[in-house]
PDB file of N, CA and C in Angstrom:
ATOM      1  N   UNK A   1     114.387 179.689 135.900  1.00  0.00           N
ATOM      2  CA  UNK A   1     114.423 178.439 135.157  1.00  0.00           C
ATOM      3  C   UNK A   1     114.187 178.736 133.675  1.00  0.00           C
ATOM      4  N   UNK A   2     114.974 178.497 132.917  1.00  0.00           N
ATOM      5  CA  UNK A   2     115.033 178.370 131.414  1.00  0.00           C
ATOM      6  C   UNK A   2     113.761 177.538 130.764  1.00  0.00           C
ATOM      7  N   UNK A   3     113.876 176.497 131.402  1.00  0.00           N
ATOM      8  CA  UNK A   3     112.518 175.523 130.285  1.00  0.00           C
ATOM      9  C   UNK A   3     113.180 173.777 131.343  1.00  0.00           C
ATOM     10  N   UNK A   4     112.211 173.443 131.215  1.00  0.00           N
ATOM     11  CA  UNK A   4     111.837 171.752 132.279  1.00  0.00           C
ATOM     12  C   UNK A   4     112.334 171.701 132.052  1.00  0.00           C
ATOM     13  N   UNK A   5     113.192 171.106 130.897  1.00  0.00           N
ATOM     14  CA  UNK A   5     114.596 170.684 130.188  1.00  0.00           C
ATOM     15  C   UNK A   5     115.439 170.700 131.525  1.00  0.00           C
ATOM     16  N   UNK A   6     115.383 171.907 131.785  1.00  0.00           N
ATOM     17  CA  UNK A   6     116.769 172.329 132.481  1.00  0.00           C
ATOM     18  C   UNK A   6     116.944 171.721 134.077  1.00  0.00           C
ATOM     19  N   UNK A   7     115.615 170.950 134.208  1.00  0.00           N
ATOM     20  CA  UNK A   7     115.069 170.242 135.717  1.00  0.00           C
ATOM     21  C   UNK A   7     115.823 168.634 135.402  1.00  0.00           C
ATOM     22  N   UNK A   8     116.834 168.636 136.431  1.00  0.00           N
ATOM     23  CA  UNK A   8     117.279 166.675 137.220  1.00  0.00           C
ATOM     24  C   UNK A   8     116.411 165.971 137.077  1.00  0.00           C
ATOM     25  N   UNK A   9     114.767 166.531 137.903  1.00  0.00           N
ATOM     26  CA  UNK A   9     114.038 165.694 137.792  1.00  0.00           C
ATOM     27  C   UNK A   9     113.329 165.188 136.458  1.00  0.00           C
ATOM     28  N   UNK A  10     113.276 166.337 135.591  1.00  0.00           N
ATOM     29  CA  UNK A  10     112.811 165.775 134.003  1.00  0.00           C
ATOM     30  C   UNK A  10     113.727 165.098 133.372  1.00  0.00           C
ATOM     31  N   UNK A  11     115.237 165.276 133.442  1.00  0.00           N
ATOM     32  CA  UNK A  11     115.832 164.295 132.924  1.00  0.00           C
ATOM     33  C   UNK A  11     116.224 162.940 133.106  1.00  0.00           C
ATOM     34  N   UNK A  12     116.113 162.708 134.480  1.00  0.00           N
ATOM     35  CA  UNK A  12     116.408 161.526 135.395  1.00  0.00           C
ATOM     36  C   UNK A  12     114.080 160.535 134.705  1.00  0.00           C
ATOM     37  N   UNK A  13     113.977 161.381 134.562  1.00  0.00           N
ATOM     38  CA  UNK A  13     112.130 160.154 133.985  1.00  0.00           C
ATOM     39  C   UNK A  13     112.565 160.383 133.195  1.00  0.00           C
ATOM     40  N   UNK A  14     113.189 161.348 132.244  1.00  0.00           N
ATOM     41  CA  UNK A  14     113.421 160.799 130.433  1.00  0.00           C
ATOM     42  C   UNK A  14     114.537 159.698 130.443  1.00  0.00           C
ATOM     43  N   UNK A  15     115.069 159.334 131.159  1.00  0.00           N
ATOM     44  CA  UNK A  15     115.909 158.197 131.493  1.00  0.00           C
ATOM     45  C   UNK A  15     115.074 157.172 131.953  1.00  0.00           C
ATOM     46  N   UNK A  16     114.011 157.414 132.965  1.00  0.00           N
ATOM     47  CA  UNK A  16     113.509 156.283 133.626  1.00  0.00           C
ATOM     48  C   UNK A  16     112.371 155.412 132.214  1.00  0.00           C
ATOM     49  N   UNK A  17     112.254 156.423 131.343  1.00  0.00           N
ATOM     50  CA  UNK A  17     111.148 156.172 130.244  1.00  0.00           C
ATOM     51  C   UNK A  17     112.027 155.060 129.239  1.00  0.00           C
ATOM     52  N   UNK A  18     113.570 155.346 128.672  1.00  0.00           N
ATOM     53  CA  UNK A  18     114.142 154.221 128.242  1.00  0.00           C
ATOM     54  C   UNK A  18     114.137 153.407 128.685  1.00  0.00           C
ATOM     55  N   UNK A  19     114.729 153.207 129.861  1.00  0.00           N
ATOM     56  CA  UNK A  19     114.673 151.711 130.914  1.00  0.00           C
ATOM     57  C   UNK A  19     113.194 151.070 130.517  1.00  0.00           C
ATOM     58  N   UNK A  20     112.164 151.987 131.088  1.00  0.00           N
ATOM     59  CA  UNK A  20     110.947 150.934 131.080  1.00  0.00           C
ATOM     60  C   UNK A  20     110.584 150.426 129.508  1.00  0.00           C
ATOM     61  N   UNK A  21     110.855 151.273 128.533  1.00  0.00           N
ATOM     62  CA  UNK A  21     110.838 150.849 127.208  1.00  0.00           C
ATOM     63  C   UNK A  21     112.124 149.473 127.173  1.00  0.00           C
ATOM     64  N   UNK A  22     112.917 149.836 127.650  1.00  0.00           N
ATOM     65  CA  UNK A  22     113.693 148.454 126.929  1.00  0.00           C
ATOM     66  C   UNK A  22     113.344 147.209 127.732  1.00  0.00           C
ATOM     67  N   UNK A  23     112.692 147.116 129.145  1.00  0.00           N
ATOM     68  CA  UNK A  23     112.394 146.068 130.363  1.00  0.00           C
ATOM     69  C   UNK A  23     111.097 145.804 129.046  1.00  0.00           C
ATOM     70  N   UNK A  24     110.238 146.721 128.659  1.00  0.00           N
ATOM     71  CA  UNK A  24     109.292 146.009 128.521  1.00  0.00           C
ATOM     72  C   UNK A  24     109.167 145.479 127.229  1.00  0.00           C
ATOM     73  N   UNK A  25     110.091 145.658 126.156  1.00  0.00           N
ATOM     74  CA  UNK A  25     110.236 145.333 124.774  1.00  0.00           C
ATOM     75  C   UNK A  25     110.056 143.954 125.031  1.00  0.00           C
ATOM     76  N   UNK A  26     110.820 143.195 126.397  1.00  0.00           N
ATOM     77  CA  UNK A  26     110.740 141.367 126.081  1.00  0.00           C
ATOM     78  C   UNK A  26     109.381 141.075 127.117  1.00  0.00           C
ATOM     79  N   UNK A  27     108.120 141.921 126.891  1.00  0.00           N
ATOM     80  CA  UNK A  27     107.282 141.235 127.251  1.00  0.00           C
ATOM     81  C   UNK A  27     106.242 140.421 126.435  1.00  0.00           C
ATOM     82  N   UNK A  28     105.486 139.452 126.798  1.00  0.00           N
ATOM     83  CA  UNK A  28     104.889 138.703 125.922  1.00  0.00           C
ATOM     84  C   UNK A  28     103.869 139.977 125.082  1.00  0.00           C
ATOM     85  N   UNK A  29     103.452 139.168 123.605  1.00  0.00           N
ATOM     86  CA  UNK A  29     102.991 139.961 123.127  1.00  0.00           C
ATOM     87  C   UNK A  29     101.528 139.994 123.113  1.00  0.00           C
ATOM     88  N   UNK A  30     101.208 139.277 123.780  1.00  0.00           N
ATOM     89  CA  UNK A  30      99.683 139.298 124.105  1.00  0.00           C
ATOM     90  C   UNK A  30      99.264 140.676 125.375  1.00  0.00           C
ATOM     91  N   UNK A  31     100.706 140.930 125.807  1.00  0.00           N
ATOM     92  CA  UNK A  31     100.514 142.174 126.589  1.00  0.00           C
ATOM     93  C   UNK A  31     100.549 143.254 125.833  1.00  0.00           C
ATOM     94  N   UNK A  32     100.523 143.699 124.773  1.00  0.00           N
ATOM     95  CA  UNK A  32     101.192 144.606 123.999  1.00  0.00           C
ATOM     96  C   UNK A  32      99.926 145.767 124.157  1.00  0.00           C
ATOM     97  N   UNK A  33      98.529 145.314 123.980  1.00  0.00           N
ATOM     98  CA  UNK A  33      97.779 146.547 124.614  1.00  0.00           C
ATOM     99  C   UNK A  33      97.059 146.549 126.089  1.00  0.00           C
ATOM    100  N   UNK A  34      97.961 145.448 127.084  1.00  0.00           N
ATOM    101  CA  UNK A  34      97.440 144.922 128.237  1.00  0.00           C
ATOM    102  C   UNK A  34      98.882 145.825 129.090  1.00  0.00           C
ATOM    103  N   UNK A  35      99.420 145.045 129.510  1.00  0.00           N
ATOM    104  CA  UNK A  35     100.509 145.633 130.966  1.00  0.00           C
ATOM    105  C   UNK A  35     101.558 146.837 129.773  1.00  0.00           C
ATOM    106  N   UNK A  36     101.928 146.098 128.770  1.00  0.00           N
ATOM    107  CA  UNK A  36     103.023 146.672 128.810  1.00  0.00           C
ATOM    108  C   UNK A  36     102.792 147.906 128.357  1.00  0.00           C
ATOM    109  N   UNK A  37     101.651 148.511 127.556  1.00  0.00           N
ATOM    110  CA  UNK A  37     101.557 149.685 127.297  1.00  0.00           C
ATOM    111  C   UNK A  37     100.721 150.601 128.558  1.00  0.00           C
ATOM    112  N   UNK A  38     100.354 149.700 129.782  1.00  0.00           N
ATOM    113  CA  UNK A  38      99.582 150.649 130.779  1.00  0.00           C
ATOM    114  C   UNK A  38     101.208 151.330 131.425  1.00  0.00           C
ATOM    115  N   UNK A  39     102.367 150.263 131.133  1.00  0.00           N
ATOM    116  CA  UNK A  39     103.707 150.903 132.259  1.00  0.00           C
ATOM    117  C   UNK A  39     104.415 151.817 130.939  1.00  0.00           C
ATOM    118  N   UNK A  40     104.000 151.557 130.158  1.00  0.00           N
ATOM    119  CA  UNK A  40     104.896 152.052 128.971  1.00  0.00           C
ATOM    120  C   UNK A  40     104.229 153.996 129.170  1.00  0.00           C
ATOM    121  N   UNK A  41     102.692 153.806 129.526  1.00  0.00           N
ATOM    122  CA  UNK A  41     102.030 155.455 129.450  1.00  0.00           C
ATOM    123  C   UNK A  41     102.208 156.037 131.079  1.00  0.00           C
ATOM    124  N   UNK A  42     102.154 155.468 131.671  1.00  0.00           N
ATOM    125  CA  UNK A  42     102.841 156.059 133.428  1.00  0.00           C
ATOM    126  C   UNK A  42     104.252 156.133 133.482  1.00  0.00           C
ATOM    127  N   UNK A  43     104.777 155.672 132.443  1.00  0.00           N
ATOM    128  CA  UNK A  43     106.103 156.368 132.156  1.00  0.00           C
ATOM    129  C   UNK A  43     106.459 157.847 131.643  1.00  0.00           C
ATOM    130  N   UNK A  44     105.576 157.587 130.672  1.00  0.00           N
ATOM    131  CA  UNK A  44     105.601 158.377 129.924  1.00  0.00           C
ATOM    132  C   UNK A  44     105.361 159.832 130.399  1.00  0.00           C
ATOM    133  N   UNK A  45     104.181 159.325 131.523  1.00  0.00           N
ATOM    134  CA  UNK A  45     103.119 160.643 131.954  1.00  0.00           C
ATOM    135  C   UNK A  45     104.174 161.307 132.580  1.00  0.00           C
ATOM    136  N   UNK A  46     105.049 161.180 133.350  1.00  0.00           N
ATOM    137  CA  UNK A  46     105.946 161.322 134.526  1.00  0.00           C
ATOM    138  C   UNK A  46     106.846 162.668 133.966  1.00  0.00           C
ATOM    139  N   UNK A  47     107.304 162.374 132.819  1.00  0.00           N
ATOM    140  CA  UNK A  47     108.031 163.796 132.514  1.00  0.00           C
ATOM    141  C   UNK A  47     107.272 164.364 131.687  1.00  0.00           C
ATOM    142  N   UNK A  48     106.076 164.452 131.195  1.00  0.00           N
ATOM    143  CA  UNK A  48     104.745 165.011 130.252  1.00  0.00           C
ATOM    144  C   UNK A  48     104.107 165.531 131.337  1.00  0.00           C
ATOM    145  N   UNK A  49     104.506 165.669 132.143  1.00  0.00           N
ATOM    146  CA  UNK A  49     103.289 166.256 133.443  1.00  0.00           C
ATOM    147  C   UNK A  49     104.517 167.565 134.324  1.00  0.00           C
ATOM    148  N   UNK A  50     105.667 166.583 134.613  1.00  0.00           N
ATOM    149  CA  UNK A  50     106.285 167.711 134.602  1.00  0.00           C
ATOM    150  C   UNK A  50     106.819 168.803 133.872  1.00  0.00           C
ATOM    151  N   UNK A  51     106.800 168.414 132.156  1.00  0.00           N
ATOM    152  CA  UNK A  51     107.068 169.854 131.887  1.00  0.00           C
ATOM    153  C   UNK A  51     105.698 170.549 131.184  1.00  0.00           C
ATOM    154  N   UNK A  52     104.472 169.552 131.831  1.00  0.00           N
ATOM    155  CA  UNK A  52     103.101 170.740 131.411  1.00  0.00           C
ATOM    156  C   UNK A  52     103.063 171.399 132.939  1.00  0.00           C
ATOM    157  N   UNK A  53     103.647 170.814 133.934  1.00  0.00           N
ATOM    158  CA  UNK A  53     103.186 172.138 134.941  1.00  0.00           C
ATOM    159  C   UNK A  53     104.148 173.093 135.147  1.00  0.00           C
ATOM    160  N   UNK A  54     105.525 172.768 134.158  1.00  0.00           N
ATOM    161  CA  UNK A  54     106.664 174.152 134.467  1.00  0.00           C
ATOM    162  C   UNK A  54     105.964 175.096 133.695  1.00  0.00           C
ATOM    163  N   UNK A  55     105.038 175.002 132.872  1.00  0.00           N
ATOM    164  CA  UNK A  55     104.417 175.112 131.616  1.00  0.00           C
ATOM    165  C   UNK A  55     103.489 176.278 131.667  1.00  0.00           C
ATOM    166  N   UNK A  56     103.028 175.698 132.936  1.00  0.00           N
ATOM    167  CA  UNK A  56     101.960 176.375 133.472  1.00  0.00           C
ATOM    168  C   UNK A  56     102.040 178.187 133.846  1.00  0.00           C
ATOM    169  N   UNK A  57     100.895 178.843 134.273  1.00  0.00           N
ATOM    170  CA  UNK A  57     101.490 180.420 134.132  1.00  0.00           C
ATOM    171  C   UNK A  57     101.249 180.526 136.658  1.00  0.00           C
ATOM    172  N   UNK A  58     101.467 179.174 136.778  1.00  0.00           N
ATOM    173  CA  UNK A  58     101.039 179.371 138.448  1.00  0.00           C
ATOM    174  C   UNK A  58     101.942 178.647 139.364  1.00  0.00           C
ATOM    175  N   UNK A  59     102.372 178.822 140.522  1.00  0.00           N
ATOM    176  CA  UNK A  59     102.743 177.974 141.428  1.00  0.00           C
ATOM    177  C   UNK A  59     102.041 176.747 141.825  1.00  0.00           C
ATOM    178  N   UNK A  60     100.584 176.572 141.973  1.00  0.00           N
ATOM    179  CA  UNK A  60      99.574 176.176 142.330  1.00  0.00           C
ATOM    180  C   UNK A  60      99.450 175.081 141.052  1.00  0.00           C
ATOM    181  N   UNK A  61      99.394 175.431 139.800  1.00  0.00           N
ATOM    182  CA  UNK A  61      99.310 174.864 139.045  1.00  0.00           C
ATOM    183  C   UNK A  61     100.396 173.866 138.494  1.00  0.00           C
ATOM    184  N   UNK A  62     101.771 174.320 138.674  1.00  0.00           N
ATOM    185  CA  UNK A  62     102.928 173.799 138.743  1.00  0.00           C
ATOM    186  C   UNK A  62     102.981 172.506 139.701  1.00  0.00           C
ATOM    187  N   UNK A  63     102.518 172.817 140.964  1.00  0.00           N
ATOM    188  CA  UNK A  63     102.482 172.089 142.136  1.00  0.00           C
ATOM    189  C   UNK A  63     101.472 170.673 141.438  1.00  0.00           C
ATOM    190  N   UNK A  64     100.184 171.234 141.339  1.00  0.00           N
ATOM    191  CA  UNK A  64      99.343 170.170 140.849  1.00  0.00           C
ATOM    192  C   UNK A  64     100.062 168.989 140.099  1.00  0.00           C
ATOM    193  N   UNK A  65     100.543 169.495 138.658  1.00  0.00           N
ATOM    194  CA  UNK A  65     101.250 168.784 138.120  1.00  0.00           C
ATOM    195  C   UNK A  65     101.919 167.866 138.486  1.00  0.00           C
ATOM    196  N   UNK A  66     103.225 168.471 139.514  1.00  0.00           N
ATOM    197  CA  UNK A  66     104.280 167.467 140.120  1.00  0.00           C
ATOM    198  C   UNK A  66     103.336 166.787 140.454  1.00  0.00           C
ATOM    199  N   UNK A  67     102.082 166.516 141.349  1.00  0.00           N
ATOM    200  CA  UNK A  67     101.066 165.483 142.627  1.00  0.00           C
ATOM    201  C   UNK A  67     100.933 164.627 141.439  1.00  0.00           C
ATOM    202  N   UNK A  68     100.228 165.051 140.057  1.00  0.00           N
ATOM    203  CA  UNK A  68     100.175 164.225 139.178  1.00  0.00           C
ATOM    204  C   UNK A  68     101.346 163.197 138.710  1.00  0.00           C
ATOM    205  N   UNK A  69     102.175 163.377 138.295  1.00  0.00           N
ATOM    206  CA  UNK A  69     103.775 163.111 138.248  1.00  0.00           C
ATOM    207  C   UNK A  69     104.076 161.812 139.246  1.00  0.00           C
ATOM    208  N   UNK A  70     103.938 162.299 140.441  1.00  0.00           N
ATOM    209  CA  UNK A  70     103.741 161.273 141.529  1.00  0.00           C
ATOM    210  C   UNK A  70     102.818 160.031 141.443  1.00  0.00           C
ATOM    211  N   UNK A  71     101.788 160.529 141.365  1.00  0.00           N
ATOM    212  CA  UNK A  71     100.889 159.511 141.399  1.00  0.00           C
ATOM    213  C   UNK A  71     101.151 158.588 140.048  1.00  0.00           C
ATOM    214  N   UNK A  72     101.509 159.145 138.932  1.00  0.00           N
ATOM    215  CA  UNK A  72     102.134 158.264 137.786  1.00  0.00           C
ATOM    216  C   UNK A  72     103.051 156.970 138.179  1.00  0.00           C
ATOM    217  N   UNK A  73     103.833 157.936 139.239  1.00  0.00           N
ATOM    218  CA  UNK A  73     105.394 157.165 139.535  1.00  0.00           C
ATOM    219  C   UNK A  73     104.682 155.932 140.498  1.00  0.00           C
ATOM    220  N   UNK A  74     103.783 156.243 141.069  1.00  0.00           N
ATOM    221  CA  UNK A  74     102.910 155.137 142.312  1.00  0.00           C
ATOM    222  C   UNK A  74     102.554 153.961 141.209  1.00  0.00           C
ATOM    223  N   UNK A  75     102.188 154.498 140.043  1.00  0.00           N
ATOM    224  CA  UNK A  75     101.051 153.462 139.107  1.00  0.00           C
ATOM    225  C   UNK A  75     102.016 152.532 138.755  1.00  0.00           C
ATOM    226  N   UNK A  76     103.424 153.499 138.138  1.00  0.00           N
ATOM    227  CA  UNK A  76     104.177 152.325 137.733  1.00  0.00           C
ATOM    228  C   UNK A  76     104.430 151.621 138.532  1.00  0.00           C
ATOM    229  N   UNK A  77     105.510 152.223 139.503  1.00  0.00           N
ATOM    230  CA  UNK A  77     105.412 151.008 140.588  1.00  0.00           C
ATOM    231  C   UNK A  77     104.501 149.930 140.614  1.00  0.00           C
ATOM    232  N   UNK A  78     103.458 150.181 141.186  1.00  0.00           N
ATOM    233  CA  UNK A  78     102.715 148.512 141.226  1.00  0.00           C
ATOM    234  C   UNK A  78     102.379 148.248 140.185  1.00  0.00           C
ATOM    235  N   UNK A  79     103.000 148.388 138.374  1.00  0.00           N
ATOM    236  CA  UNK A  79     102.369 148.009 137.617  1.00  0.00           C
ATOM    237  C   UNK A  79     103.688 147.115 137.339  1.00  0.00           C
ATOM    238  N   UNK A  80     104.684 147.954 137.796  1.00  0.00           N
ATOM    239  CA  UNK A  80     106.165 146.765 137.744  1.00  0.00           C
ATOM    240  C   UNK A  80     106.066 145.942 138.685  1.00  0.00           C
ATOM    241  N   UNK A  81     105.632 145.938 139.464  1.00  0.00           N
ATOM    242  CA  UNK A  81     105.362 144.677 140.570  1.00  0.00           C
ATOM    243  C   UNK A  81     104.446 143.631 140.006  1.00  0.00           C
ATOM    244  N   UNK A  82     103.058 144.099 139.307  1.00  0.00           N
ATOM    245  CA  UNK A  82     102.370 142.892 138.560  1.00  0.00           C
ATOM    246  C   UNK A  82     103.217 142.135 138.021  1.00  0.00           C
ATOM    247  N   UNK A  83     103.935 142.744 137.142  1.00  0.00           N
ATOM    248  CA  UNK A  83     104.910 142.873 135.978  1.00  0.00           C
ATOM    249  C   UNK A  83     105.779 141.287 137.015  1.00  0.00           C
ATOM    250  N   UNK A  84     106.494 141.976 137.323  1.00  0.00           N
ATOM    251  CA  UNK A  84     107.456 140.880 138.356  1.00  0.00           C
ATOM    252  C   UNK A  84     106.635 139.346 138.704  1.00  0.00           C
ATOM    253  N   UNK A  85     105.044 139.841 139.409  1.00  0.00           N
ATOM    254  CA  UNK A  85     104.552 138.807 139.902  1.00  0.00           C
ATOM    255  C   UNK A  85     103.849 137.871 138.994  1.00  0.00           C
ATOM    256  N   UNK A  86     104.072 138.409 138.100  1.00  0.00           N
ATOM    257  CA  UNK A  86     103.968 137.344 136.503  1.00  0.00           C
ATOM    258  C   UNK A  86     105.142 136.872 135.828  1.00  0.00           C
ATOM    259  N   UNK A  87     106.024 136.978 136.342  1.00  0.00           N
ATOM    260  CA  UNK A  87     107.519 136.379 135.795  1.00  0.00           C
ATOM    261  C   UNK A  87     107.505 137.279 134.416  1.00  0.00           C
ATOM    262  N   UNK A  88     107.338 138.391 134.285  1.00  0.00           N
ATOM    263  CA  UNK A  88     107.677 139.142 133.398  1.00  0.00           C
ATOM    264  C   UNK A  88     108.494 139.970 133.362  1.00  0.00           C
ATOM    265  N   UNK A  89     109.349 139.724 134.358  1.00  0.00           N
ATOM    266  CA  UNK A  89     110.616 140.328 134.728  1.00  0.00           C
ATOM    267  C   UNK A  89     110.931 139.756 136.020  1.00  0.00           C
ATOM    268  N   UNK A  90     112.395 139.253 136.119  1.00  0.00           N
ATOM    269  CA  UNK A  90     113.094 138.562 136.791  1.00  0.00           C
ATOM    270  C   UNK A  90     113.728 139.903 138.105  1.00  0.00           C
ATOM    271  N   UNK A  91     114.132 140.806 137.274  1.00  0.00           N
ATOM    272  CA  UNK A  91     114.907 142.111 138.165  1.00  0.00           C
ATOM    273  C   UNK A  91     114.151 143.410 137.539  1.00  0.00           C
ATOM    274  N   UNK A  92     114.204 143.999 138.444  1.00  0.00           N
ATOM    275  CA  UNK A  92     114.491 145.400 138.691  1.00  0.00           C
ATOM    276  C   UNK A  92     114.580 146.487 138.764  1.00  0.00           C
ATOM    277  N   UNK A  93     115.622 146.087 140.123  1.00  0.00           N
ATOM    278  CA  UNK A  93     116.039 146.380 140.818  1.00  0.00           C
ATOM    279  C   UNK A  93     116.805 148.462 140.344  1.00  0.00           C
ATOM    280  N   UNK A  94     117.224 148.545 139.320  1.00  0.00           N
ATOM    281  CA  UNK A  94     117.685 149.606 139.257  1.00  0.00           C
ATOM    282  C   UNK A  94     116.664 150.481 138.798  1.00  0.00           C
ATOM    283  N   UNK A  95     115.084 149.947 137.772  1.00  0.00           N
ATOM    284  CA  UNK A  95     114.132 150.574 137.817  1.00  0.00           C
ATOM    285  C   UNK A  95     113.181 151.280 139.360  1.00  0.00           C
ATOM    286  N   UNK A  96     113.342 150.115 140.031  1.00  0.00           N
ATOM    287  CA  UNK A  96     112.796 150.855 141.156  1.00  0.00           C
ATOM    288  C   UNK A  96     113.340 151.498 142.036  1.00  0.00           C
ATOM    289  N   UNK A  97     114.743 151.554 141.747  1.00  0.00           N
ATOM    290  CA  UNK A  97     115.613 152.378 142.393  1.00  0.00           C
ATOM    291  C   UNK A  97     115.282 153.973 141.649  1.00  0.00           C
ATOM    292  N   UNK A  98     114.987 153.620 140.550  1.00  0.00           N
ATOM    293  CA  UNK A  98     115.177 155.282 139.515  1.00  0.00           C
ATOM    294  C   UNK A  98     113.594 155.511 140.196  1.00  0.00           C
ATOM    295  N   UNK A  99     112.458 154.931 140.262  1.00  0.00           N
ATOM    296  CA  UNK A  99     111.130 155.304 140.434  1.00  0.00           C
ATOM    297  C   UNK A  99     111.351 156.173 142.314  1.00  0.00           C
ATOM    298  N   UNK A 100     111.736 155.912 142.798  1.00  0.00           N
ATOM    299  CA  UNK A 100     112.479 156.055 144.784  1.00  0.00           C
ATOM    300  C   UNK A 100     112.939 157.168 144.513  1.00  0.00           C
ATOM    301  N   UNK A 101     113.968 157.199 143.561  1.00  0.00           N
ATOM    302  CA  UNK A 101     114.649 158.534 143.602  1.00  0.00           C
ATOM    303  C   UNK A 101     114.023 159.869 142.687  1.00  0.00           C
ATOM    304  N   UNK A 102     113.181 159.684 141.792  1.00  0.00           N
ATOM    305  CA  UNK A 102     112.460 160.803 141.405  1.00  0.00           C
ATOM    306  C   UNK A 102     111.677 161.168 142.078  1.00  0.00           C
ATOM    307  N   UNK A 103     110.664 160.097 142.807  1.00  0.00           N
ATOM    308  CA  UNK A 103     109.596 160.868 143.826  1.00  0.00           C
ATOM    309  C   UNK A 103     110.396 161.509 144.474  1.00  0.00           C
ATOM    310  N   UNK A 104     111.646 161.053 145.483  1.00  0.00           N
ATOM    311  CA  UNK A 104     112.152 162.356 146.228  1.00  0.00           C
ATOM    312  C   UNK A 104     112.760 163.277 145.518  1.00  0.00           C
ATOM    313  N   UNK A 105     113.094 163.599 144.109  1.00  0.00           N
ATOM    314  CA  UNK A 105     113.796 164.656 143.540  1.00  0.00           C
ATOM    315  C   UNK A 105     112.096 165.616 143.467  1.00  0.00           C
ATOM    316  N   UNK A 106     111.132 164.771 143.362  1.00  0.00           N
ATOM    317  CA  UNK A 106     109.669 165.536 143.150  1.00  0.00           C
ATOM    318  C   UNK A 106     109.387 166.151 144.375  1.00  0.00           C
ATOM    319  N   UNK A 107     109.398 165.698 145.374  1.00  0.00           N
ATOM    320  CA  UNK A 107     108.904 165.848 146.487  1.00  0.00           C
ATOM    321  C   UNK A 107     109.742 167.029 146.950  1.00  0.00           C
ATOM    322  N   UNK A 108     110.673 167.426 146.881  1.00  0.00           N
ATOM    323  CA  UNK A 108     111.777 168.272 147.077  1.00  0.00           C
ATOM    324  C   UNK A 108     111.597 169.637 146.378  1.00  0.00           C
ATOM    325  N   UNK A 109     111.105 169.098 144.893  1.00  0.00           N
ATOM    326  CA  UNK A 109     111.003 170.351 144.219  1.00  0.00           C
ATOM    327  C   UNK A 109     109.273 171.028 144.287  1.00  0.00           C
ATOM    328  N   UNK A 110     108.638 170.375 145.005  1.00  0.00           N
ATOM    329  CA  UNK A 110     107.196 170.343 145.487  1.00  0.00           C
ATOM    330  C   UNK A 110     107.559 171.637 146.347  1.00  0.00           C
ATOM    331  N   UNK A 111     108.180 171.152 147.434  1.00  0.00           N
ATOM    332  CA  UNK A 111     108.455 171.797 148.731  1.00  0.00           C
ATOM    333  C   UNK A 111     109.697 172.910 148.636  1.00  0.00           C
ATOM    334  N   UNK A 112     110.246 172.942 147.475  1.00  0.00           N
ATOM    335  CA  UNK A 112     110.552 174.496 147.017  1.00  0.00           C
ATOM    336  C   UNK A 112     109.490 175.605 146.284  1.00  0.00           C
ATOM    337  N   UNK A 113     108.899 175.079 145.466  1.00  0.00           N
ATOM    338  CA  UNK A 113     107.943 175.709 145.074  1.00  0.00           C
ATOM    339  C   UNK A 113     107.309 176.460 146.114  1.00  0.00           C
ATOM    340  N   UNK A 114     106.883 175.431 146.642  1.00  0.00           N
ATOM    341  CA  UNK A 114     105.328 175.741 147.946  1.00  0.00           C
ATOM    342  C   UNK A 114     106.105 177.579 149.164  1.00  0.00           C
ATOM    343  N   UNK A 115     107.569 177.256 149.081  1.00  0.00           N
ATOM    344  CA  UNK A 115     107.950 178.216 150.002  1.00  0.00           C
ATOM    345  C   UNK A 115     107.594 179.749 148.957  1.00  0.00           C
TER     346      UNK A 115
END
């Protein structure tokens, strides 16, 4: 491997990180250091975690990372669901489709590592 860069899964969250930046630009602004910047930094964390554990000089340590990564991708999730259950977003649907499909691009590259 050349550098994270070169990882689906880091580029597919540097994608998922626009989306949640532009979903959350039309949130009220009384959220601005409330929801929208807690989904705006579990975005964020998601490919900042994966390329500090490609980063890393270990398998073990690499691994850690991705678990971290994950658990980011969990936060957003139910932080886009608050999000929803406050009428602060009407859809979507293609965000939580992108959040589904990185955990399994993570989970995959977990379980290459580990061999």
């Amino acid at each position: 491997m050349k550098s994270h860069e070169d990882l689906k899964v880091w580029q597919e969250s540097m994608t998922l990180v626009e989306k949640v930046y532009a979903l959350t630009a039309s949130f009220p602004k009384e959220e601005v250091y409330g929801l929208t910047s807690q989904i705006r930094r579990s975005a964020v964390s998601v490919p900042s975690n994966i390329a500090e554990g490609a980063g890393r000089q270990s398998k073990a340590e690499w691994i850690r990372f991705l678990f971290i990564a994950q658990g980011s991708l969990s936060e957003l999730d139910t932080q886009l669901k608050i999000a929803q259950r406050l009428d602060y977003i009407a859809e979507a649907k293609e965000i939580f489709s992108s959040i589904f499909f990185i955990r399994n691009m993570l989970t995959k590259l977990i379980n290459s590592i580990k061999v």
